[in-house]
Protein backbone atom coordinates (compact mmCIF):
# COMPACT_ATOMS: atom_id res chain seq x y z
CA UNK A 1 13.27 30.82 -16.90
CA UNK A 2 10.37 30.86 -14.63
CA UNK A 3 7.58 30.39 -17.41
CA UNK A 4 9.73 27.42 -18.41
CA UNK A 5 9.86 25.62 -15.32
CA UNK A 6 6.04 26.53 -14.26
CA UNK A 7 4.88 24.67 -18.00
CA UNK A 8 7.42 21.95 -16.78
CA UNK A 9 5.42 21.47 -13.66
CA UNK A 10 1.98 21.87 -14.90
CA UNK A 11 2.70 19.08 -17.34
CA UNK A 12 4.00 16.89 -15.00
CA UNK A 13 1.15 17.21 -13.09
CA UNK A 14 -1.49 16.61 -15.90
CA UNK A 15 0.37 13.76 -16.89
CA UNK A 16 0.78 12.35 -13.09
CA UNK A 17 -3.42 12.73 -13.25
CA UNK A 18 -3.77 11.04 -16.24
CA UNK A 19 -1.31 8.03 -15.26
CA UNK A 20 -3.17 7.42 -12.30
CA UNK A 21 -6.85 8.21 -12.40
CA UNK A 22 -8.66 5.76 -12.41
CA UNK A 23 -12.01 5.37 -14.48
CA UNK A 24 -14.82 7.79 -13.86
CA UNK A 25 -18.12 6.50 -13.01
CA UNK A 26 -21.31 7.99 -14.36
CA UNK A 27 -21.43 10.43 -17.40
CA UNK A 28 -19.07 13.07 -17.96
CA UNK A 29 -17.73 14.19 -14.85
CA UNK A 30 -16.14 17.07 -13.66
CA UNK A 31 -12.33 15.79 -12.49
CA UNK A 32 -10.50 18.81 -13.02
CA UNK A 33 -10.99 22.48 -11.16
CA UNK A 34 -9.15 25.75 -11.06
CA UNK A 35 -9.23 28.82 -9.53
CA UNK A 36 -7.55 32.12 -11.15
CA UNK A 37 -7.33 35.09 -9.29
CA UNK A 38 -4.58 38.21 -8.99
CA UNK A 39 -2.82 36.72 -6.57
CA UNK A 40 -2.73 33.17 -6.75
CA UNK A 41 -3.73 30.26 -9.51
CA UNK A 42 -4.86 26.71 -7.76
CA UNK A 43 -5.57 23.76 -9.83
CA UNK A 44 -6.72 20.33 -8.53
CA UNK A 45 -7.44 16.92 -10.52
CA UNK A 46 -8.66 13.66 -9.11
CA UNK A 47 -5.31 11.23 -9.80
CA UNK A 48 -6.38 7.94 -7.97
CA UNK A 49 -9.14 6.46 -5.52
CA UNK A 50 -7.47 8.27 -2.76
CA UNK A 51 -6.16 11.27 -4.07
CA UNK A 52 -6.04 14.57 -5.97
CA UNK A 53 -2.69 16.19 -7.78
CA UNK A 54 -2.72 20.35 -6.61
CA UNK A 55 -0.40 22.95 -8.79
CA UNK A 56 -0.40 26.06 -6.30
CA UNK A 57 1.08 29.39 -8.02
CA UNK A 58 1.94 32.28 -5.54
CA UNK A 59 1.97 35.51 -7.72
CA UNK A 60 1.81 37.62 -4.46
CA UNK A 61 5.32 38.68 -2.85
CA UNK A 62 3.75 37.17 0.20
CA UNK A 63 4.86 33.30 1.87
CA UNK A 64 2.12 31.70 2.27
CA UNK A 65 1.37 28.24 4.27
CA UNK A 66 -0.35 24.90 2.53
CA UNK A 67 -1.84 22.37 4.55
CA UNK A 68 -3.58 19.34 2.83
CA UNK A 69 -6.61 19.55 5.40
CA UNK A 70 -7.13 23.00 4.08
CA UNK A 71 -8.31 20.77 0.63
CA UNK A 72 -12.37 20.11 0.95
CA UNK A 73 -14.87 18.96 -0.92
CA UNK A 74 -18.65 18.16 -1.31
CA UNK A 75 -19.79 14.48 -2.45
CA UNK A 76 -23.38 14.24 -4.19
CA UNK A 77 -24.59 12.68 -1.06
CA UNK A 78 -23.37 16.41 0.93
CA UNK A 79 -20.83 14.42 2.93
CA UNK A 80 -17.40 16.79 3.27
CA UNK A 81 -14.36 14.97 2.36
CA UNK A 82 -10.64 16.52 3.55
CA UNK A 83 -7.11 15.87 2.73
CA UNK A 84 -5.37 14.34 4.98
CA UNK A 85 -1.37 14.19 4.02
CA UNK A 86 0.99 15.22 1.63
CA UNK A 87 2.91 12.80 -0.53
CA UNK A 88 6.47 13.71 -0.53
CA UNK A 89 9.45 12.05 0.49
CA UNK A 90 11.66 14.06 2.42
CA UNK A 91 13.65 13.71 5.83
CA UNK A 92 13.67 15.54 8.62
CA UNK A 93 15.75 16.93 11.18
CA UNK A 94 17.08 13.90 13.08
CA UNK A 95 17.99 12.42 8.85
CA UNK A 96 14.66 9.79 9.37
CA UNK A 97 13.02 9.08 5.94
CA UNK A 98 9.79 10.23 5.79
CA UNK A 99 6.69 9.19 3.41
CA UNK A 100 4.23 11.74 4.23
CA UNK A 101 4.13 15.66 4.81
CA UNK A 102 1.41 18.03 6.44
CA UNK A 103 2.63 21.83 5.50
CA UNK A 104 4.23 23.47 2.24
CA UNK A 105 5.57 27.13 2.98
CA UNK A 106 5.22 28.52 -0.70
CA UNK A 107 7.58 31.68 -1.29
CA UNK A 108 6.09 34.66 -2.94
CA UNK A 109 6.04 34.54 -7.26
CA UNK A 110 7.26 30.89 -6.75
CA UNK A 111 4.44 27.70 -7.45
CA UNK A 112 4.75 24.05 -6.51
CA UNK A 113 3.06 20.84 -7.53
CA UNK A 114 1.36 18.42 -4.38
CA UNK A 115 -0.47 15.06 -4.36
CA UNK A 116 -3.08 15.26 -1.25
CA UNK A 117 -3.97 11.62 -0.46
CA UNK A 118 -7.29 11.41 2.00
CA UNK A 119 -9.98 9.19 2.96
CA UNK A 120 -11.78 10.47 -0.30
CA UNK A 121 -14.86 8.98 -1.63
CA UNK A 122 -17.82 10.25 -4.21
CA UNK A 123 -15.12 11.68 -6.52
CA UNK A 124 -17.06 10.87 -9.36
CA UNK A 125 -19.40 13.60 -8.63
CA UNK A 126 -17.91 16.67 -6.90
CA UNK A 127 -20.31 19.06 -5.80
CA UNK A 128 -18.24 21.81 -4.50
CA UNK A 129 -13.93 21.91 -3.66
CA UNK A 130 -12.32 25.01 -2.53
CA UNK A 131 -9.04 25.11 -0.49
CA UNK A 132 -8.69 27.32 2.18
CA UNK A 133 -4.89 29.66 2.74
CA UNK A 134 -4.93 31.85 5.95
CA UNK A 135 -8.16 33.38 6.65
CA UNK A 136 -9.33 33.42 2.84
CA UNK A 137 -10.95 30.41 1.36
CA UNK A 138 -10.81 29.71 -2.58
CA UNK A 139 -14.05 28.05 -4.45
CA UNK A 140 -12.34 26.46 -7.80
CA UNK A 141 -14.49 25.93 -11.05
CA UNK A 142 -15.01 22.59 -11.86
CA UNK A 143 -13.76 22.36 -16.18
CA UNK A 144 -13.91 19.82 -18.37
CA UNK A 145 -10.31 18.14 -19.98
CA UNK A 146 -10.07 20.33 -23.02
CA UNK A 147 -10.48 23.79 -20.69
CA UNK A 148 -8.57 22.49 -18.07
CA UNK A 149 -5.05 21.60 -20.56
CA UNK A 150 -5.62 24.66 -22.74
CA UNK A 151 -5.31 26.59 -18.97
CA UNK A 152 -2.14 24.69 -18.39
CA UNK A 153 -1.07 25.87 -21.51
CA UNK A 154 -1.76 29.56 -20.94
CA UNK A 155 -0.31 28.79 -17.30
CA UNK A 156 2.77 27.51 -18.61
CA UNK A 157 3.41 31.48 -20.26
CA UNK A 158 3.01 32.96 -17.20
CA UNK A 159 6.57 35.30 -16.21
CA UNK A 160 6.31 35.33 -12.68
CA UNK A 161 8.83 37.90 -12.18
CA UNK A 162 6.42 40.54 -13.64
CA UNK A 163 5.65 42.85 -10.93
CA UNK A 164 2.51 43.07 -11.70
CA UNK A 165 0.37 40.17 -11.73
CA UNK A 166 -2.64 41.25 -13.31
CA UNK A 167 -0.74 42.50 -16.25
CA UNK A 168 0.34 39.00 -16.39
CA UNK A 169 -2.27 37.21 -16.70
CA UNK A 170 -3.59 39.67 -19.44
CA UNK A 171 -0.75 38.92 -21.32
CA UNK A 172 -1.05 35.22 -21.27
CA UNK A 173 -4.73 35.85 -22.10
CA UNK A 174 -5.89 34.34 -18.61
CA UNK A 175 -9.49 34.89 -17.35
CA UNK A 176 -10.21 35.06 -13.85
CA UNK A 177 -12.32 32.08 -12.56
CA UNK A 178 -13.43 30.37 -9.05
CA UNK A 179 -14.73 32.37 -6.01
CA UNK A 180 -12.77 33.91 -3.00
CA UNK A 181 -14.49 34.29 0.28
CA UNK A 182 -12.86 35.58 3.38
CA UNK A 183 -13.72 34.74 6.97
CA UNK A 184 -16.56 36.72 8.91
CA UNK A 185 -15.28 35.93 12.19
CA UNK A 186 -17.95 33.06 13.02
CA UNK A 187 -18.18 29.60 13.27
CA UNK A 188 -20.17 29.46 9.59
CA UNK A 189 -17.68 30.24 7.50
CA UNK A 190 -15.97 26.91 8.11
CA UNK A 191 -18.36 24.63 9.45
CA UNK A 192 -17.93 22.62 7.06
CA UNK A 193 -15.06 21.17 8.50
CA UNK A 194 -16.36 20.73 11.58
CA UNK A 195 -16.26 17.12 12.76
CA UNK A 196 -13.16 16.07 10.31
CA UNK A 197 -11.06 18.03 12.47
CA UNK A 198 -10.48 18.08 16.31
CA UNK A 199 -10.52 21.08 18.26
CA UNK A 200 -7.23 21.13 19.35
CA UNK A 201 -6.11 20.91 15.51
CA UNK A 202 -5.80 17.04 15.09
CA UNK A 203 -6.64 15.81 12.10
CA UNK A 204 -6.86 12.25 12.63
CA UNK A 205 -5.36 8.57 11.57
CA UNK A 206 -7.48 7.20 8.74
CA UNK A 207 -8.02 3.93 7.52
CA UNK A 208 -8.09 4.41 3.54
CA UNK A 209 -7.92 0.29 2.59
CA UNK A 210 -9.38 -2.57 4.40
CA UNK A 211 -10.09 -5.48 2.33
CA UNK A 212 -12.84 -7.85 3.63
CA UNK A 213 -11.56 -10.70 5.48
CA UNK A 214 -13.35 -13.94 5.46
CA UNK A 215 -14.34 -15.79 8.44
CA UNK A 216 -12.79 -19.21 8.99
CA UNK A 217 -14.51 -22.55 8.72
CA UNK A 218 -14.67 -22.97 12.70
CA UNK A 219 -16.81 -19.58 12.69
CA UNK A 220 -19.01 -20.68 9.44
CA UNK A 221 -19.90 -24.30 11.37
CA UNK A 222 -20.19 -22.49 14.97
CA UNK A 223 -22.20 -19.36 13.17
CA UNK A 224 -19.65 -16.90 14.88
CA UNK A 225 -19.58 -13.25 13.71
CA UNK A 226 -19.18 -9.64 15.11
CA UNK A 227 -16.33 -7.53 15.47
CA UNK A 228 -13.05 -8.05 16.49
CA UNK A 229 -11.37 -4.89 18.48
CA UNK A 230 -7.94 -3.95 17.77
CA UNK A 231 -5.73 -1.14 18.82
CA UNK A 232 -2.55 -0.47 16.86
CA UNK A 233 0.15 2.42 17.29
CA UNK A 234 0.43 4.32 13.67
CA UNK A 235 3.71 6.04 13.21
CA UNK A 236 4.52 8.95 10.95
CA UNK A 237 4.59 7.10 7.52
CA UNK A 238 1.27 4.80 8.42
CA UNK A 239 3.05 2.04 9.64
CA UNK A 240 1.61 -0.41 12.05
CA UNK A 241 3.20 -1.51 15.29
CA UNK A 242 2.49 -2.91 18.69
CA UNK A 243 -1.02 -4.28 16.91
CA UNK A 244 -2.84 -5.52 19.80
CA UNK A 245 -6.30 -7.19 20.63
CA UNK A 246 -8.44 -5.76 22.67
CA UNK A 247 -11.93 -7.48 22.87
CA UNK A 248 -12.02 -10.72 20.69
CA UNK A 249 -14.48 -13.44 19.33
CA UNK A 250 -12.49 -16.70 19.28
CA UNK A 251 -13.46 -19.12 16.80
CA UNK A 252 -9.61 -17.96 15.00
CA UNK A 253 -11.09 -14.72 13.81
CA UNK A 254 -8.98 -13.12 15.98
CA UNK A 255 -5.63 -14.19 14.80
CA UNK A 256 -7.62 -14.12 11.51
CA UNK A 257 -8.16 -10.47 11.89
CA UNK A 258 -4.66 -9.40 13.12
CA UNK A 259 -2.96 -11.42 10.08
CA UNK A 260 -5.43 -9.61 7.91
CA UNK A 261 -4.70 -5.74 8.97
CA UNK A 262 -1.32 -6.50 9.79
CA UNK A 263 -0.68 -7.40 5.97
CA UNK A 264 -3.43 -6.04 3.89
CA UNK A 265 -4.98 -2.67 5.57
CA UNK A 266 -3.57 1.24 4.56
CA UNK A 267 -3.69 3.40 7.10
CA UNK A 268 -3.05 7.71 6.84
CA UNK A 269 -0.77 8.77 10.03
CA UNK A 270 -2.69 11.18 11.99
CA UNK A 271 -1.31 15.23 11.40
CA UNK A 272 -1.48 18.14 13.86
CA UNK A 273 -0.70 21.67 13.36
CA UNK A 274 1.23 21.31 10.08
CA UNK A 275 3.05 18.36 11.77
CA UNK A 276 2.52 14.20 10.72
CA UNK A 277 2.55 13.13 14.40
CA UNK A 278 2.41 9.20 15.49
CA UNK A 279 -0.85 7.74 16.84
CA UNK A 280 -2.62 5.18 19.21
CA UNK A 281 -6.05 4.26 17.64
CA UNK A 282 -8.59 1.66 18.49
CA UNK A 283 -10.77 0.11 16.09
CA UNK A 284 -13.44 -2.83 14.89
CA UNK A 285 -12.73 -5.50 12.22
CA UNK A 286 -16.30 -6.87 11.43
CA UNK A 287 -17.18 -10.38 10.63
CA UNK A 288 -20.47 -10.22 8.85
CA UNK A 289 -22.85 -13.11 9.03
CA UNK A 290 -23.15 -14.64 4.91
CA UNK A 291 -26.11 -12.74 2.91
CA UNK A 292 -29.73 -14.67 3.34
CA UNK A 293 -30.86 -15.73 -0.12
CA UNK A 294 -34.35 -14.84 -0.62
CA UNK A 295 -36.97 -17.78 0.03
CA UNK A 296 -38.36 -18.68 -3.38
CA UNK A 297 -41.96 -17.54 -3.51
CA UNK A 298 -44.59 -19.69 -2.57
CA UNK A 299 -46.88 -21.16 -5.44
CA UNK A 300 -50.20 -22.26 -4.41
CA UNK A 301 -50.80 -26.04 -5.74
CA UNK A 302 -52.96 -26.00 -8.66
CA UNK A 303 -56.78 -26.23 -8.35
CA UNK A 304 -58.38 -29.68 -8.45
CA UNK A 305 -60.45 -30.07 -11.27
């Protein structure tokens, strides 16, 4: 049955979030959103450092297309953070293995369940997410815990076979929530996003883990620091190869640095037009000089007497 397998899902999904988040910082914040509208019901959790679980429910008879770049979201500080890949194993035509997916085409009355992994930071305070499908652009409600399972719930009693969907939702006592905006033919209604992605549709390779790397003794006793430059080709499930030096400091920082990103640093493959594409990107590995400790303050000697 369809409600069956959509509560399946849902669950799976909660549970996946739970499993992996990691702890919140600051006091109770919002990790959970949904959106509920006629024709579609999005829900998004933060699961991990780097990514969010997304349950996607098509009640329309329409197929629609899911991109993770079309997930967005607003940090306290106002910086815009997008998705960058799917996670989901799959091959594809030539029978290669991959790790990583950039499009979903959902079927009408059908739902699925994705993990968006990004170069996400500030999750701990989510200002504003809304994922954009087509030329419309859905604002979710962030919810706390309780609201967000006892929507799953109500979710999971959904028939999708019912013709019509807002008689559906009625039935399984389901409010309407989030905000739907639709595009106004300028530039505005997505700036947002401009700057994360390139013009011709690339969104590019990201560099989601890179572990401090400490200078060796040569460098300490020589006072040697700055960046190292590397350039590294990034294939379609973030793999490194043909990692290369570009501009150098000696002193073994640069093997140093090449060991260290080599065996240590995650990168996100790059994704174009709904397709994980391979990469060539160029980038710094800084050596930073050891913190100054303060100078104790000065204390005037005591007055002769």
């Amino acid at each position: 049955m369809a409600t069956l397998r959509v509560r399946r899902a849902l669950v799976l999904g909660l549970a996946l979030a739970a499993c992996c988040s990691e702890p919140a910082l600051g006091q109770n914040p919002t990790r959970t959103f949904a959106y509920v509208g006629p024709n579609y019901i999005i829900t998004a959790e933060v699961a991990g450092k780097h990514s969010f679980v997304v349950n996607f429910i098509n009640l329309s008879d329409f197929v629609i297309v899911i991109q993770p770049h079309d997930l967005i979201y607003k940090g306290a500080s106002g910086r815009f953070y997008i998705g960058q890949v799917f996670e989901q194993e799959h091959k594809d035509n030539r029978g290669e293995i991959l790790k990583y997916g950039a499009s979903v085409l959902l079927r009408g009355r059908s739902f699925t369940g994705l993990t968006v992994v990004g170069f996400f930071f500030e999750q701990e305070q989510i200002e504003q997410l809304s994922i954009r499908i087509g030329s419309k652009r859905f604002y979710l409600e962030g919810t706390d815990q309780v609201q967000f399972e006892q929507l799953a719930a109500k979710i999971g009693e959904l028939d999708l076979k019912t013709p019509n969907a807002r008689a559906a939702l009625e039935e399984a006592n389901i409010s309407e929530m989030g905000k739907l905006t639709s595009t106004d033919g300028t530039s505005e209604w997505d700036r947002d996003w401009q700057g994360l992605i390139m013009p011709d549709g690339t969104n590019r390779t990201r560099i989601i883990a890179m572990p401090e790397i400490t200078p060796t003794e040569e460098a300490r006793r020589t006072n040697t620091y700055g960046k190292v430059k590397l350039q590294a080709a990034i294939n379609r499930n973030g793999g490194i190869q043909d990692l290369k030096l570009v501009r150098g400091l000696g002193r073994g920082l640069d093997e140093r640095a090449l060991e260290a990103v080599k065996n240590s640093w995650i990168f996100l493959p790059a994704t174009k037009n709904g397709e994980v594409v391979e990469s060539v990107v160029v980038f710094d590995v800084e050596f930073k000089p050891p913190a100054q400790k303060p100078a104790p303050p000065i204390v005037p000697p005591a007055l002769a007497r």
